[in-house]
PDB file of N, CA and C in Angstrom:
ATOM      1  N   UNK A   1       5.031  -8.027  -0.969  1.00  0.00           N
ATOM      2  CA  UNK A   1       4.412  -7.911  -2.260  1.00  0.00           C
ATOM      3  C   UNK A   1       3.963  -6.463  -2.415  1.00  0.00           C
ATOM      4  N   UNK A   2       3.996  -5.926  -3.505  1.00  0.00           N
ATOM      5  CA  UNK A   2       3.839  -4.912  -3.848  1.00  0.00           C
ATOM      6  C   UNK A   2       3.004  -4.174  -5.140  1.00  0.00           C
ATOM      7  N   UNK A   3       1.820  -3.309  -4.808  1.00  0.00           N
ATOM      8  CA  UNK A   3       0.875  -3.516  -5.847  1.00  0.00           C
ATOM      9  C   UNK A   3       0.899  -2.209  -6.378  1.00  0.00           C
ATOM     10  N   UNK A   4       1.339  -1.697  -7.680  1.00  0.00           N
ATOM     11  CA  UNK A   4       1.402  -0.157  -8.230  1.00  0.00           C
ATOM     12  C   UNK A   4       0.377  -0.100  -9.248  1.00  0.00           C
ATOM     13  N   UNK A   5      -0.921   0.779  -9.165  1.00  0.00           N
ATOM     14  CA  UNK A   5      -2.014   0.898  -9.619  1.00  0.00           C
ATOM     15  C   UNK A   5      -1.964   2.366  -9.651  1.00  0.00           C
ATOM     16  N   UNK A   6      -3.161   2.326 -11.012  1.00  0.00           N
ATOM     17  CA  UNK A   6      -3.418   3.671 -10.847  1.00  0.00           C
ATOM     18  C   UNK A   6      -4.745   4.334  -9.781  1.00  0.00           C
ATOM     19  N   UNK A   7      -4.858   5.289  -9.431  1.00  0.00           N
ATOM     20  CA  UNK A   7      -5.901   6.243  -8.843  1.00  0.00           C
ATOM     21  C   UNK A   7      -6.380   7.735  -9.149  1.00  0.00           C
ATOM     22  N   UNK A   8      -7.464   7.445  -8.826  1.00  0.00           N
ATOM     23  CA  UNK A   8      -8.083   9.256  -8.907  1.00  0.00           C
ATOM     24  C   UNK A   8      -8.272   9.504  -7.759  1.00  0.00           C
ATOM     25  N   UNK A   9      -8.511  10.307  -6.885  1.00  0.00           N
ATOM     26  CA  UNK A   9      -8.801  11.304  -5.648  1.00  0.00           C
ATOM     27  C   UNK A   9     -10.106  10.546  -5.462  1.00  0.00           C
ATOM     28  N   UNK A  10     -10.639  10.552  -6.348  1.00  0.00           N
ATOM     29  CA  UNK A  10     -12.696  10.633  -6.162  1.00  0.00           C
ATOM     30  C   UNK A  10     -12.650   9.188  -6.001  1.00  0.00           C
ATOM     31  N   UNK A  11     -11.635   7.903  -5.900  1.00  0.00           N
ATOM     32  CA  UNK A  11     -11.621   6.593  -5.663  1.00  0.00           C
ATOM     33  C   UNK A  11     -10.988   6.512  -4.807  1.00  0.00           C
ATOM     34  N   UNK A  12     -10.412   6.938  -3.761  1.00  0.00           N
ATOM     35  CA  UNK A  12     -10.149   6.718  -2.695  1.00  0.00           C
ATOM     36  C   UNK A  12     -10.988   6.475  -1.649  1.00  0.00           C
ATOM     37  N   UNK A  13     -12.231   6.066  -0.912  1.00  0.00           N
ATOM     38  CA  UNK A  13     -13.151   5.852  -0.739  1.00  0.00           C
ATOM     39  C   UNK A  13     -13.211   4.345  -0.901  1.00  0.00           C
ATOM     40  N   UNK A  14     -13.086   3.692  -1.985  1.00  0.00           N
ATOM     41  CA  UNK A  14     -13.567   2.636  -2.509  1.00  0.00           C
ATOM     42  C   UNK A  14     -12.194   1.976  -2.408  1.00  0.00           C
ATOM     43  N   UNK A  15     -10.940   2.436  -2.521  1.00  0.00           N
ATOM     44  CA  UNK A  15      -9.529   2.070  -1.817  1.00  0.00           C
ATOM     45  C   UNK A  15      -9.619   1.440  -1.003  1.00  0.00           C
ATOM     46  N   UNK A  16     -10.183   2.560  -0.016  1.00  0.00           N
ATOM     47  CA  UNK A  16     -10.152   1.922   1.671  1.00  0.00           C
ATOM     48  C   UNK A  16     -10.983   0.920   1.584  1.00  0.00           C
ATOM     49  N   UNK A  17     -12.406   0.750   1.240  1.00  0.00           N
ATOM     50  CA  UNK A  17     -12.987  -0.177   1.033  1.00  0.00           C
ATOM     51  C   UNK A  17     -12.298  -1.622   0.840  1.00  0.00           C
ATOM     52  N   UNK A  18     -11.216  -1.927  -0.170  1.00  0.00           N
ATOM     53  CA  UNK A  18     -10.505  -2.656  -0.850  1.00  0.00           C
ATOM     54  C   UNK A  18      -9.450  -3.403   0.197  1.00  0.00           C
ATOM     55  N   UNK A  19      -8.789  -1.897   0.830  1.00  0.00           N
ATOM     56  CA  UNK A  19      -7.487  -2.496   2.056  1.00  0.00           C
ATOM     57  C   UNK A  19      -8.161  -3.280   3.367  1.00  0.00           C
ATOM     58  N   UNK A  20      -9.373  -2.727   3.859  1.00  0.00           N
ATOM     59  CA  UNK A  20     -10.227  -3.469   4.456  1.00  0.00           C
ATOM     60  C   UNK A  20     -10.222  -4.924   4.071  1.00  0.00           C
ATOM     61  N   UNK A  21     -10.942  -5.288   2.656  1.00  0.00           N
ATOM     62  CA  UNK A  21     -10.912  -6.616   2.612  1.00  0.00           C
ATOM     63  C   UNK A  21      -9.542  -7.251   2.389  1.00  0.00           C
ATOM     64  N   UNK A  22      -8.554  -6.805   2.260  1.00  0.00           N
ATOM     65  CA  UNK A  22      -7.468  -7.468   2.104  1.00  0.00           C
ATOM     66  C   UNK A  22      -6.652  -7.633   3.485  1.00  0.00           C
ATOM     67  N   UNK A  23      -6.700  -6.355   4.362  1.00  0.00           N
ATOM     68  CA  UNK A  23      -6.571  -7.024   5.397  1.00  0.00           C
ATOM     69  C   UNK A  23      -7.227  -8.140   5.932  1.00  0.00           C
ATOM     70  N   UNK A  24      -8.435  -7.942   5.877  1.00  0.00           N
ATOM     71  CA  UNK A  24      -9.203  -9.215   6.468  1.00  0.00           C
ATOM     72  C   UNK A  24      -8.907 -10.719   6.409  1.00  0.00           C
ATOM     73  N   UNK A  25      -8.531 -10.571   4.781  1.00  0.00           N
ATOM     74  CA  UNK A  25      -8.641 -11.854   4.600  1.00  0.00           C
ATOM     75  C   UNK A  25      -6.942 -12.519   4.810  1.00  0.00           C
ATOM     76  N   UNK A  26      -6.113 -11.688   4.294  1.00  0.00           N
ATOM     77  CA  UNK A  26      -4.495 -11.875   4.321  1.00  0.00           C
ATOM     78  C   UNK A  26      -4.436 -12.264   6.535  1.00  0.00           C
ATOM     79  N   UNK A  27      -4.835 -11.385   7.285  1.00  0.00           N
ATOM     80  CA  UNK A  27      -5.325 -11.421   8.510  1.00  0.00           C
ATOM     81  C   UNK A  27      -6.166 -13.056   9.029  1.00  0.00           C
ATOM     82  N   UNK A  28      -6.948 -13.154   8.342  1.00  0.00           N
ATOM     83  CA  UNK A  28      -8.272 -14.491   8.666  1.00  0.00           C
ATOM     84  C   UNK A  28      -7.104 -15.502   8.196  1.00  0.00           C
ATOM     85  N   UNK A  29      -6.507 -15.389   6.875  1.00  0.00           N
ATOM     86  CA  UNK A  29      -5.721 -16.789   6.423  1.00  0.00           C
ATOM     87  C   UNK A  29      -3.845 -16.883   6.965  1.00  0.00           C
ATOM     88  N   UNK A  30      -4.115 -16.100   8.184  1.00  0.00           N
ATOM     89  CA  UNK A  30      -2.550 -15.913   8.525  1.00  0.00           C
ATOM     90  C   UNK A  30      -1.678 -16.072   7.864  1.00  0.00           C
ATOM     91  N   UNK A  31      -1.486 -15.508   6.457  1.00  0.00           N
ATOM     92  CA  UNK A  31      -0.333 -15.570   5.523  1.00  0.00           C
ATOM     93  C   UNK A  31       0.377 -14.109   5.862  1.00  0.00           C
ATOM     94  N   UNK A  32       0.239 -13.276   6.564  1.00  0.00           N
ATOM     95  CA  UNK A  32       0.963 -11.964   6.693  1.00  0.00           C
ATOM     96  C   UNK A  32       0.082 -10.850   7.252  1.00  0.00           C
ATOM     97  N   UNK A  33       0.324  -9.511   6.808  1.00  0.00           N
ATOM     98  CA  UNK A  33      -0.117  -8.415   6.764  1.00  0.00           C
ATOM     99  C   UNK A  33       0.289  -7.101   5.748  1.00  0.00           C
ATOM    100  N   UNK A  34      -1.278  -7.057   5.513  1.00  0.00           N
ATOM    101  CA  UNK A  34      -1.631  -5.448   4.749  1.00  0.00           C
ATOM    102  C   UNK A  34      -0.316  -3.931   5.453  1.00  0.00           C
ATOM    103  N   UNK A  35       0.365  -3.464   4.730  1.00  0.00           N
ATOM    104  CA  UNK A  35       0.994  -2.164   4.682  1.00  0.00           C
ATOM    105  C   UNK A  35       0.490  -1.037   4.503  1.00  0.00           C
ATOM    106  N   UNK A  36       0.905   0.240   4.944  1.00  0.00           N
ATOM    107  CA  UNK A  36       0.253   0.982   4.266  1.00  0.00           C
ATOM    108  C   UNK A  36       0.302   1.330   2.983  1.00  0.00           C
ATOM    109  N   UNK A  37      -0.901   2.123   2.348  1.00  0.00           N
ATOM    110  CA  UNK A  37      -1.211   2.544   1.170  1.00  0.00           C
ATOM    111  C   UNK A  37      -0.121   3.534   0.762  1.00  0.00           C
ATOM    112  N   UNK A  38       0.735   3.678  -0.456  1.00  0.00           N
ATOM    113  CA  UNK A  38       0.923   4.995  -0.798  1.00  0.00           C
ATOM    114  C   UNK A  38       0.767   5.479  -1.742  1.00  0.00           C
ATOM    115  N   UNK A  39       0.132   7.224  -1.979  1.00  0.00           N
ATOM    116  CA  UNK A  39      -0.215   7.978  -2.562  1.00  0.00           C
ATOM    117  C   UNK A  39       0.622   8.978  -3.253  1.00  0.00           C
ATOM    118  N   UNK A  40       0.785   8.689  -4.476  1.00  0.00           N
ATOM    119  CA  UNK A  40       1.663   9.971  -5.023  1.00  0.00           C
ATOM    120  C   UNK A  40       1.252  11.512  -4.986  1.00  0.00           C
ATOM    121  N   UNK A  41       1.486  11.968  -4.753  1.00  0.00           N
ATOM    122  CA  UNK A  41       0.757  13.802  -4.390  1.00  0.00           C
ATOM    123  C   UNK A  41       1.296  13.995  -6.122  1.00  0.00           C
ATOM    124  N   UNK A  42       2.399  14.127  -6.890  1.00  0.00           N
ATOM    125  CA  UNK A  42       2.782  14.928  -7.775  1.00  0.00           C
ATOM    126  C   UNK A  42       1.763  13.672  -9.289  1.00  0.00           C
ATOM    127  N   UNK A  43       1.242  12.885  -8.841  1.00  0.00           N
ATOM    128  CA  UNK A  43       0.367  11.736 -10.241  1.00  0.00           C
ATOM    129  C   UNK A  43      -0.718  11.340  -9.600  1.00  0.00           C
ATOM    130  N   UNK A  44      -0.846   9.884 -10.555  1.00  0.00           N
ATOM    131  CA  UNK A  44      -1.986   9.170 -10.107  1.00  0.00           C
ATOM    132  C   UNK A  44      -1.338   7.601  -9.797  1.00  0.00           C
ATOM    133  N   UNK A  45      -0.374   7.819  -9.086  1.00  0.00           N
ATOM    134  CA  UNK A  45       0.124   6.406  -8.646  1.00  0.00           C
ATOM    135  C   UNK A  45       0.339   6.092  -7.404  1.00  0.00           C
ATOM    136  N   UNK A  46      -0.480   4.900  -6.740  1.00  0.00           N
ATOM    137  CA  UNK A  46      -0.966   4.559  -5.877  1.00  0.00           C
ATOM    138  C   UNK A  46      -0.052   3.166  -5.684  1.00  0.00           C
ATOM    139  N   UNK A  47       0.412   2.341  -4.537  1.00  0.00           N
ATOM    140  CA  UNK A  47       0.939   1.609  -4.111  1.00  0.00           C
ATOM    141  C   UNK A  47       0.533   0.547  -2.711  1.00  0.00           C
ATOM    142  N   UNK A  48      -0.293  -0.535  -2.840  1.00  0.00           N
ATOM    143  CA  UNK A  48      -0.272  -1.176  -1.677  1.00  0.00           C
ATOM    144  C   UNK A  48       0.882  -2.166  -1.355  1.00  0.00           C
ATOM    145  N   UNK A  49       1.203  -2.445  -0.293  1.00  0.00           N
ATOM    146  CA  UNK A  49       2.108  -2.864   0.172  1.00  0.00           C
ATOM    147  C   UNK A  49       1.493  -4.249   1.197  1.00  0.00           C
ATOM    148  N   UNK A  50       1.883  -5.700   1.060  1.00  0.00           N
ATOM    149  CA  UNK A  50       1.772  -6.138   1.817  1.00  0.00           C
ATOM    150  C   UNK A  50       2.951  -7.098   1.797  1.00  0.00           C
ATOM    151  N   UNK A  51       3.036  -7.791   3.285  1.00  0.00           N
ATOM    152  CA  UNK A  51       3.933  -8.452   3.631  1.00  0.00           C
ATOM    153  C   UNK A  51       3.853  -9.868   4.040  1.00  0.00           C
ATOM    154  N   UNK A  52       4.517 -10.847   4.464  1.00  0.00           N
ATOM    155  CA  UNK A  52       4.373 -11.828   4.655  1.00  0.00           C
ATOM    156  C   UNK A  52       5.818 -12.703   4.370  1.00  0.00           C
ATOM    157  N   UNK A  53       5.650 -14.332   5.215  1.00  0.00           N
ATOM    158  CA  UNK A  53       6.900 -14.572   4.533  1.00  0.00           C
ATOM    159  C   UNK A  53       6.715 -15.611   3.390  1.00  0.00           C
ATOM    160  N   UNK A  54       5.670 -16.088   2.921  1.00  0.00           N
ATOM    161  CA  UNK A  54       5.731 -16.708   1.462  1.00  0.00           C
ATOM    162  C   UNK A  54       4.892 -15.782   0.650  1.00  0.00           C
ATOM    163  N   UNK A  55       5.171 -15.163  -0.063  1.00  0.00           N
ATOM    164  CA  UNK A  55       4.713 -14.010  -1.331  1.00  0.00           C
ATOM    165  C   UNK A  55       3.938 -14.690  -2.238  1.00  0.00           C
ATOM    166  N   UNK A  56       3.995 -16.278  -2.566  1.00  0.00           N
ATOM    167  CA  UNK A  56       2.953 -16.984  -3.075  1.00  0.00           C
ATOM    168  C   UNK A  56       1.526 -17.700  -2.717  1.00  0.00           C
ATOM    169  N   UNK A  57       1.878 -17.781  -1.268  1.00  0.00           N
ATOM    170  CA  UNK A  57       0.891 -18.180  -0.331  1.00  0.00           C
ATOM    171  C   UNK A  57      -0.161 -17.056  -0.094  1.00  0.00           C
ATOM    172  N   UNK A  58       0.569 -15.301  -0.074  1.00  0.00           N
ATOM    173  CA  UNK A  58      -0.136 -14.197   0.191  1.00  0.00           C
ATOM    174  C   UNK A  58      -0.502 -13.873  -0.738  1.00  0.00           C
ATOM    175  N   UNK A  59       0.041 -14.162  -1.969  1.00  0.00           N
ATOM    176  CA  UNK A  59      -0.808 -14.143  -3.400  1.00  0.00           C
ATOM    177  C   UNK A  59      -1.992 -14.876  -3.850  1.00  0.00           C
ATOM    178  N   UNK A  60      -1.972 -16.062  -3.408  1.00  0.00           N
ATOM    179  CA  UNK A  60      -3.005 -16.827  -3.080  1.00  0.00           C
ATOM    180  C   UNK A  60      -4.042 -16.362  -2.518  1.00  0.00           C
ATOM    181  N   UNK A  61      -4.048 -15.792  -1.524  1.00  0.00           N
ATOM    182  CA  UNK A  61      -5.548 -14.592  -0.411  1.00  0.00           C
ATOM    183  C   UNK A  61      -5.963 -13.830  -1.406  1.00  0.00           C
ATOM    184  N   UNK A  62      -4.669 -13.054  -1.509  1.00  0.00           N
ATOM    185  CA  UNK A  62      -5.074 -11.065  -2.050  1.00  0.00           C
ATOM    186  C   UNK A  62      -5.328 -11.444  -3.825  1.00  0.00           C
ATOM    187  N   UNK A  63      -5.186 -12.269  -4.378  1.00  0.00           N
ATOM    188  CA  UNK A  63      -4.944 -12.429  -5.630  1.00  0.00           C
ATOM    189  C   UNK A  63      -6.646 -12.090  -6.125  1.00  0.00           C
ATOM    190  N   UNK A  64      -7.355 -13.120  -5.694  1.00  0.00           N
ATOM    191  CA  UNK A  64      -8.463 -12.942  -5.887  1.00  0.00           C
ATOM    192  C   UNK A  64      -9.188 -11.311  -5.598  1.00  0.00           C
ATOM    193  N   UNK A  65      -9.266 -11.049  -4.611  1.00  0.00           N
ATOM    194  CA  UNK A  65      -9.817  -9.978  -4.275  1.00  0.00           C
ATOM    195  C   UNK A  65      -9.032  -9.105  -5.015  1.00  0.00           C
ATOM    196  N   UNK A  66      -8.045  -8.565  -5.411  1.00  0.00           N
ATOM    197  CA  UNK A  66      -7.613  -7.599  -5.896  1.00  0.00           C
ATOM    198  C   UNK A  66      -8.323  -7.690  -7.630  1.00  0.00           C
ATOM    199  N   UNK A  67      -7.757  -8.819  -8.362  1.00  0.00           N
ATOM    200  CA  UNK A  67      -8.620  -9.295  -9.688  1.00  0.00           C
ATOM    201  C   UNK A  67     -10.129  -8.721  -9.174  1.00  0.00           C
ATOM    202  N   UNK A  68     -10.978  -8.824  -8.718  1.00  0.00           N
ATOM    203  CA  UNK A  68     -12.358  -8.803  -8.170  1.00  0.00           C
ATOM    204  C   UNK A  68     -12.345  -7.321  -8.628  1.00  0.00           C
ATOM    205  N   UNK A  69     -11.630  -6.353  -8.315  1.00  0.00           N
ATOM    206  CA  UNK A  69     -11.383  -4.962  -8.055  1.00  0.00           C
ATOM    207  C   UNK A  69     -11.355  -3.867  -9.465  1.00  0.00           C
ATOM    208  N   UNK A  70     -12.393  -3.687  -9.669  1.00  0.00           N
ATOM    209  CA  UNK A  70     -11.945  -2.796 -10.977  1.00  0.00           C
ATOM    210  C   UNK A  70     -10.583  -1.224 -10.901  1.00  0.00           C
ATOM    211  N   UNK A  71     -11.136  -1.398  -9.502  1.00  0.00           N
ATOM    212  CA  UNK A  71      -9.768  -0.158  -9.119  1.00  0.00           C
ATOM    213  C   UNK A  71      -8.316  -0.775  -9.570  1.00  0.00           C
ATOM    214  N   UNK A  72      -8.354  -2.275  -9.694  1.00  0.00           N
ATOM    215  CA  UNK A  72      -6.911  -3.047 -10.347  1.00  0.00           C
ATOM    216  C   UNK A  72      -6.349  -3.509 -11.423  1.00  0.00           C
ATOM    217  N   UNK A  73      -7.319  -3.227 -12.187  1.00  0.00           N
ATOM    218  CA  UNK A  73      -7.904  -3.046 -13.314  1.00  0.00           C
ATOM    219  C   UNK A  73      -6.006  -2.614 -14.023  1.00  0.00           C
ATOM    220  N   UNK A  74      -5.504  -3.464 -14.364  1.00  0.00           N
ATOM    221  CA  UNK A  74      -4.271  -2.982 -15.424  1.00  0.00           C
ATOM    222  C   UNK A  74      -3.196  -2.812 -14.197  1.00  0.00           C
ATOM    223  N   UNK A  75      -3.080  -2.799 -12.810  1.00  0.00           N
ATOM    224  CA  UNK A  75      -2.025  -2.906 -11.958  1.00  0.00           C
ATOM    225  C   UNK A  75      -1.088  -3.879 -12.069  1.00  0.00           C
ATOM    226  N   UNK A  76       0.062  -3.693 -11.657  1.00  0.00           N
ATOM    227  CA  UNK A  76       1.539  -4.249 -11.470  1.00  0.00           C
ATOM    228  C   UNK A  76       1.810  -4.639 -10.686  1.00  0.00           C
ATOM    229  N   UNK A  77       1.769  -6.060 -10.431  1.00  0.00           N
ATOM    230  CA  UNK A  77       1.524  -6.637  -8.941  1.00  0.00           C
ATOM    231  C   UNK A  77       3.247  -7.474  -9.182  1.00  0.00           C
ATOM    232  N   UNK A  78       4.249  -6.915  -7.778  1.00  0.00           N
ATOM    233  CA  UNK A  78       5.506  -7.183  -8.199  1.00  0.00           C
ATOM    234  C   UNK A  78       5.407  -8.239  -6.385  1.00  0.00           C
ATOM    235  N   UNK A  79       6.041  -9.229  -7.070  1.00  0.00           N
ATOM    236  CA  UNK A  79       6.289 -10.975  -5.887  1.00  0.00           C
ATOM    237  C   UNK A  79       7.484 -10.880  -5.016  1.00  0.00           C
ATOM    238  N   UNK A  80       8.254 -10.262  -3.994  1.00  0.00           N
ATOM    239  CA  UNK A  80       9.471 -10.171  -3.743  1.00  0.00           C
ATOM    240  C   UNK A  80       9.995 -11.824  -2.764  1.00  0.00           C
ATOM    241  N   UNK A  81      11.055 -12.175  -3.912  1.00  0.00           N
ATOM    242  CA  UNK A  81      11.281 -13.607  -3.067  1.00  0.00           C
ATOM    243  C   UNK A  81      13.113 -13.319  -2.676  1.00  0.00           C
ATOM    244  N   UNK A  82      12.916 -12.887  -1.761  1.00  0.00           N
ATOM    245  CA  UNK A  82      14.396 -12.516  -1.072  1.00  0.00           C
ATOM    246  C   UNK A  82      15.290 -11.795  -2.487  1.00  0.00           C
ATOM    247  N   UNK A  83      16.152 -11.479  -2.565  1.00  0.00           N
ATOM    248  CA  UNK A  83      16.661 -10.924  -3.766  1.00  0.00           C
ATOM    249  C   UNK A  83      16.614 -10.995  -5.064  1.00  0.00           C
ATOM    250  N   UNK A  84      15.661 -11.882  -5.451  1.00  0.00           N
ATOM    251  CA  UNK A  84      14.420 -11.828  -6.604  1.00  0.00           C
ATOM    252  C   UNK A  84      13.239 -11.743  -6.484  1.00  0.00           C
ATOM    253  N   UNK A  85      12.862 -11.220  -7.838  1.00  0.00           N
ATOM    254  CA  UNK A  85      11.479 -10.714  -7.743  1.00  0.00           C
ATOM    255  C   UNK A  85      10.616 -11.066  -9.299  1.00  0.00           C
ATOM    256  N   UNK A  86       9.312 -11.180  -8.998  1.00  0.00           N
ATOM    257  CA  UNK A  86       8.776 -11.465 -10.387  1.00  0.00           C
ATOM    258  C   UNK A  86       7.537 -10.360 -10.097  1.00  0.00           C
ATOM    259  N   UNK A  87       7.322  -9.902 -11.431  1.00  0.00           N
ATOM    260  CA  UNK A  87       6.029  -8.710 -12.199  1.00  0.00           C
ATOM    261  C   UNK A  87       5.621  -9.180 -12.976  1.00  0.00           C
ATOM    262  N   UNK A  88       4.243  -8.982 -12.715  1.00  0.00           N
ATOM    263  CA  UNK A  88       3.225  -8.998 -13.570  1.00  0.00           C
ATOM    264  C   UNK A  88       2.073  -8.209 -13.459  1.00  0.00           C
ATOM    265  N   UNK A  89       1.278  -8.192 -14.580  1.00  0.00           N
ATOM    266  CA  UNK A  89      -0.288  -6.998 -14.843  1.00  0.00           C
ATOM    267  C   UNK A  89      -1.327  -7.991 -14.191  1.00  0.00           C
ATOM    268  N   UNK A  90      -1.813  -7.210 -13.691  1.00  0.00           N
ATOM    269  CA  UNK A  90      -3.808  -7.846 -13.528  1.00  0.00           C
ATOM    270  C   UNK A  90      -4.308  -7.266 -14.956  1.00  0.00           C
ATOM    271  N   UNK A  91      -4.871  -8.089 -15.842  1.00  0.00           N
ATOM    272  CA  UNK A  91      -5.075  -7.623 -17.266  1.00  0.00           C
ATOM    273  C   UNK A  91      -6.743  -6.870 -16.841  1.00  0.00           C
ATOM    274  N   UNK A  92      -7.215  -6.174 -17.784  1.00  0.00           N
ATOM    275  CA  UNK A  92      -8.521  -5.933 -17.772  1.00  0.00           C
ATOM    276  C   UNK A  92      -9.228  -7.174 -17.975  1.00  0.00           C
ATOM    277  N   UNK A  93      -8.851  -8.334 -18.686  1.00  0.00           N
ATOM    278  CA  UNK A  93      -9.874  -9.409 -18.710  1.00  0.00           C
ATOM    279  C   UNK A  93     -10.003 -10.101 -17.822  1.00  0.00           C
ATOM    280  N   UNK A  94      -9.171 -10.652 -16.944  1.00  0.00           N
ATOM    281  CA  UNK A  94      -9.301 -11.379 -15.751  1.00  0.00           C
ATOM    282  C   UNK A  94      -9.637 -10.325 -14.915  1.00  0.00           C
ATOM    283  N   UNK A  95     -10.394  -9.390 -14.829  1.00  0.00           N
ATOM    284  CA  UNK A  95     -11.066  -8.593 -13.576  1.00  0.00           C
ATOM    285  C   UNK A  95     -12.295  -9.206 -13.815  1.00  0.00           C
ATOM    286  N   UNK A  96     -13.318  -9.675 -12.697  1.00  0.00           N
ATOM    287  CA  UNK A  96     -14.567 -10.143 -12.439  1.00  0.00           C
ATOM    288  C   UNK A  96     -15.988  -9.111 -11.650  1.00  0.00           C
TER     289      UNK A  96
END
């Protein structure tokens, strides 16, 4: 699964904060594991990466906590199910 959000420099801090709890919990509910983060140097586009082998089950963990996240605030959270894939937004209204 794959999460393309935006970032500023001065929120990175609160990132890590974020991959923390998602490891934790993706980790605690043995549905997979957290990837690393990537950072665009030339924008403001940011990418978490996690893995697992049911993408709905790991959506299930991270779903919440990421919604929770104002840093996710309008992100593109893309589902990879073997040679298909489904996208969708975290809207600003369902952030909590």
């Amino acid at each position: 699964m794959m999460v393309h959000f935006d970032y500023y420099p001065k929120d990175r801090a609160r990132i890590r904060v974020l991959e923390q709890r998602l490891e934790s919990a993706i980790k605690r509910a043995g549905v997979g594991e957290l990837g690393e983060t990537e950072f665009h140097i030339d924008g403001n586009d940011g990418y978490l990466y996690m893995y697992g082998p049911d993408p709905d089950r790991l959506y299930r963990v991270a779903g919440p906590i990421l919604r929770s996240s104002e840093l996710m605030a309008d992100a593109e959270v893309t589902k990879h199910y073997g040679a298909r894939a489904e996208t969708f937004v975290i809207h600003r209204d369902s952030v909590r």
